[in-house]
C-alpha atoms as a PDB file:
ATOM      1  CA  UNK A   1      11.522  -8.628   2.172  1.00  0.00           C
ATOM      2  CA  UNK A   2       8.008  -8.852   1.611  1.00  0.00           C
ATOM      3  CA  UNK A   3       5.975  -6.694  -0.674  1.00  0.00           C
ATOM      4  CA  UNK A   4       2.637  -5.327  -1.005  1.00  0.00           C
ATOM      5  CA  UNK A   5       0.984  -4.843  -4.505  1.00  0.00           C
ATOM      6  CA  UNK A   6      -2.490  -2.612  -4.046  1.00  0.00           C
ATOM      7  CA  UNK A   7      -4.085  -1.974  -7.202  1.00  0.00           C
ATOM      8  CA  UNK A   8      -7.283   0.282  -7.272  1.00  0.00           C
ATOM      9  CA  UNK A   9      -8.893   3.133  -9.378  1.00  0.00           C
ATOM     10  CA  UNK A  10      -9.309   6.386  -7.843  1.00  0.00           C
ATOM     11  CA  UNK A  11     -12.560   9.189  -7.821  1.00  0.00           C
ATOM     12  CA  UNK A  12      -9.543  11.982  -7.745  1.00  0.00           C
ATOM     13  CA  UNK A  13      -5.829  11.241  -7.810  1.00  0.00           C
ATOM     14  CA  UNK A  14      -4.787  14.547  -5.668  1.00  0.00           C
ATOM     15  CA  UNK A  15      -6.970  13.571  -3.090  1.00  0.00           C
ATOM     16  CA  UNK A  16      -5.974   9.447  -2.457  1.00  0.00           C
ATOM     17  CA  UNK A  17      -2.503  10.793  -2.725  1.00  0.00           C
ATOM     18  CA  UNK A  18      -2.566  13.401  -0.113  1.00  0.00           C
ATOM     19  CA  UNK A  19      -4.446  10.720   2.034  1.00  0.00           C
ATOM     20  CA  UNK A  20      -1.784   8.239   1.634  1.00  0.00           C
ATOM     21  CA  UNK A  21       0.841  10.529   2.396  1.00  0.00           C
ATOM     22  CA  UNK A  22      -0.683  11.497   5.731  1.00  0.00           C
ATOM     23  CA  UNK A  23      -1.235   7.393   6.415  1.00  0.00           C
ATOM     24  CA  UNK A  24       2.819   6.949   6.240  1.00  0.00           C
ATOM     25  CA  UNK A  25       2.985   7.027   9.950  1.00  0.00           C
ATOM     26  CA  UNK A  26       0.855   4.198  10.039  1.00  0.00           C
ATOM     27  CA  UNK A  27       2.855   2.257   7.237  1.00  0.00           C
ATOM     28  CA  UNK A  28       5.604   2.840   8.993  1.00  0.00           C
ATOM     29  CA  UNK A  29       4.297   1.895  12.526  1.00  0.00           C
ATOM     30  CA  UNK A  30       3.618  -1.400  11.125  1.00  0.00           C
ATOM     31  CA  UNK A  31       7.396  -1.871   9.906  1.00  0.00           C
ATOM     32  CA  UNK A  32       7.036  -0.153   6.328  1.00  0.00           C
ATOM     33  CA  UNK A  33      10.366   0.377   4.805  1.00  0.00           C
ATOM     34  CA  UNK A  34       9.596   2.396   1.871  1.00  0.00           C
ATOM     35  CA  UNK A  35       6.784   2.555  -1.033  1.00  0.00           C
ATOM     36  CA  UNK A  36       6.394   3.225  -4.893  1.00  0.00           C
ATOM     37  CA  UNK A  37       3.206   4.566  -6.492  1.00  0.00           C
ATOM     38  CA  UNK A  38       2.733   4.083  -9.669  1.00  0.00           C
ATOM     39  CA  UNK A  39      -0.080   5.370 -11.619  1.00  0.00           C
ATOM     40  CA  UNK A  40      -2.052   6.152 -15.078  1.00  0.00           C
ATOM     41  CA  UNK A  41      -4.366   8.538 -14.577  1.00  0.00           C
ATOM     42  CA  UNK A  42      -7.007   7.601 -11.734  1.00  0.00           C
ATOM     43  CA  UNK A  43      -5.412   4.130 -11.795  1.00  0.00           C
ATOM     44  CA  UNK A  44      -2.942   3.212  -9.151  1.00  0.00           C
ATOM     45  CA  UNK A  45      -0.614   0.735  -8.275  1.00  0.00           C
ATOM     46  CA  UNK A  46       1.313   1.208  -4.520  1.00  0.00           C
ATOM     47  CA  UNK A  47       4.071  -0.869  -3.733  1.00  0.00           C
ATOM     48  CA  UNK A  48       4.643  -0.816   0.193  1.00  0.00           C
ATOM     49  CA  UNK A  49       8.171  -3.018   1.400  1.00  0.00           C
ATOM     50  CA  UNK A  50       8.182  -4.707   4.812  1.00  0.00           C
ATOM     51  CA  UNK A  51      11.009  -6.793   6.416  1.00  0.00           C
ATOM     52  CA  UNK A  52       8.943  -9.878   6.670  1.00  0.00           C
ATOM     53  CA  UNK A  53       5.171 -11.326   6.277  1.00  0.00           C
ATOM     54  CA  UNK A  54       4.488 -10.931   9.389  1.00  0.00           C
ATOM     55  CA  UNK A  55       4.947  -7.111   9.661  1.00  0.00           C
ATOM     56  CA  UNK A  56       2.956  -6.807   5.895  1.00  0.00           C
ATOM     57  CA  UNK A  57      -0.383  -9.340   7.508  1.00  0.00           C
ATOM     58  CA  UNK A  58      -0.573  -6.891  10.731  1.00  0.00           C
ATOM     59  CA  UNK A  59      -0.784  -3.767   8.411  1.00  0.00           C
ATOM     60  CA  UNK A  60      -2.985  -5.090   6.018  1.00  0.00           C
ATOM     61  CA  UNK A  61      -5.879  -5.886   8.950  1.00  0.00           C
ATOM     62  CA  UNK A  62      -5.165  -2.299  10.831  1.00  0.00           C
ATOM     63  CA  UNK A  63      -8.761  -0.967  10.675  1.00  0.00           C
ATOM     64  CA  UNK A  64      -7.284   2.395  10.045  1.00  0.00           C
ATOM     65  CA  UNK A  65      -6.249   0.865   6.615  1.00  0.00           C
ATOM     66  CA  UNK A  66      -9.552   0.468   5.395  1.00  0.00           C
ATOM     67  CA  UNK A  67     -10.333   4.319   6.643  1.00  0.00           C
ATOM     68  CA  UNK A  68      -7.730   5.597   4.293  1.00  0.00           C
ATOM     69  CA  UNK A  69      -9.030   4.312   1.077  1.00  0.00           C
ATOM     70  CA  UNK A  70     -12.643   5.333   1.692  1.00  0.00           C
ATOM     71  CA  UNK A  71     -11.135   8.804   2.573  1.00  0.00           C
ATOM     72  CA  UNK A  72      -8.886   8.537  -0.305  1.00  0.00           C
ATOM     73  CA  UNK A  73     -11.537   7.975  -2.653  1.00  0.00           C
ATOM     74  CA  UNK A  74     -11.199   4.490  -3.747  1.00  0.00           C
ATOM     75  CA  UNK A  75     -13.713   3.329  -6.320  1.00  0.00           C
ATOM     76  CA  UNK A  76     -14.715  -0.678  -5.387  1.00  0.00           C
ATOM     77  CA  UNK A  77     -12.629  -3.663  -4.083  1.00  0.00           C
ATOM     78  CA  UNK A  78      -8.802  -2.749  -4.493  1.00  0.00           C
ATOM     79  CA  UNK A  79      -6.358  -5.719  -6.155  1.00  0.00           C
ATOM     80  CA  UNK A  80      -3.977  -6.260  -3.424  1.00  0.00           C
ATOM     81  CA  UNK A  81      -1.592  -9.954  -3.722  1.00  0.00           C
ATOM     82  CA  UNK A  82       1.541 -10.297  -1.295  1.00  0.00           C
ATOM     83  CA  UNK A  83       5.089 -10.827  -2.505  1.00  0.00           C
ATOM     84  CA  UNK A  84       8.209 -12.417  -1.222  1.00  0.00           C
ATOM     85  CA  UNK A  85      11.527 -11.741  -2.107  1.00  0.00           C
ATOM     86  CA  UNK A  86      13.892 -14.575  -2.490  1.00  0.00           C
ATOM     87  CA  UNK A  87      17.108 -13.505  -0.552  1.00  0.00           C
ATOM     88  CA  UNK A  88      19.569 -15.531  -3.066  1.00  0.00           C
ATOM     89  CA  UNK A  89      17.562 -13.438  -6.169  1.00  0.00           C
ATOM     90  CA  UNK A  90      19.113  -9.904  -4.543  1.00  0.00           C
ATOM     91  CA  UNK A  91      21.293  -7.983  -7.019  1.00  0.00           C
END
């Protein structure tokens, strides 16, 4: 399994959230198991699962992507870092 971490502040937290909830289709189009969001106040962290690498890479280039956040209200260049799972490390 391979995670996405995306990190970014937020002008209003209603408003990203209701734009990533309409951009699950696309998440999941792209292989998206299931996400987390985590926040504190206008700061967000979303965790977004994938099967592999492979599936994570061709979401993270969809142009639509990019669309989202500036609809959502992001405020500058998000933090976003890929993570792998190690299969033996599964509880």
């Amino acid at each position: 399994m391979t995670t996405i971490a995306v990190r970014h502040s937020v002008a209003d937290y209603d408003t990203w959230k209701l734009v990533f909830d309409e951009h699950e289709k696309i998440r999941r189009s792209h292989g998206a198991t299931e996400h987390r969001v985590l926040r504190e106040g206008n700061n967000v962290l979303a965790l977004i699962h994938f099967p592999d690498a492979a599936s994570a890479r061709t979401f993270s280039e969809d142009p639509s992507l990019h669309d989202a956040m500036e609809r959502g209200g992001v405020l500058g260049a998000p933090d976003v870092s890929v993570w792998d799972q190690d299969v033996e490390e599964r509880y």
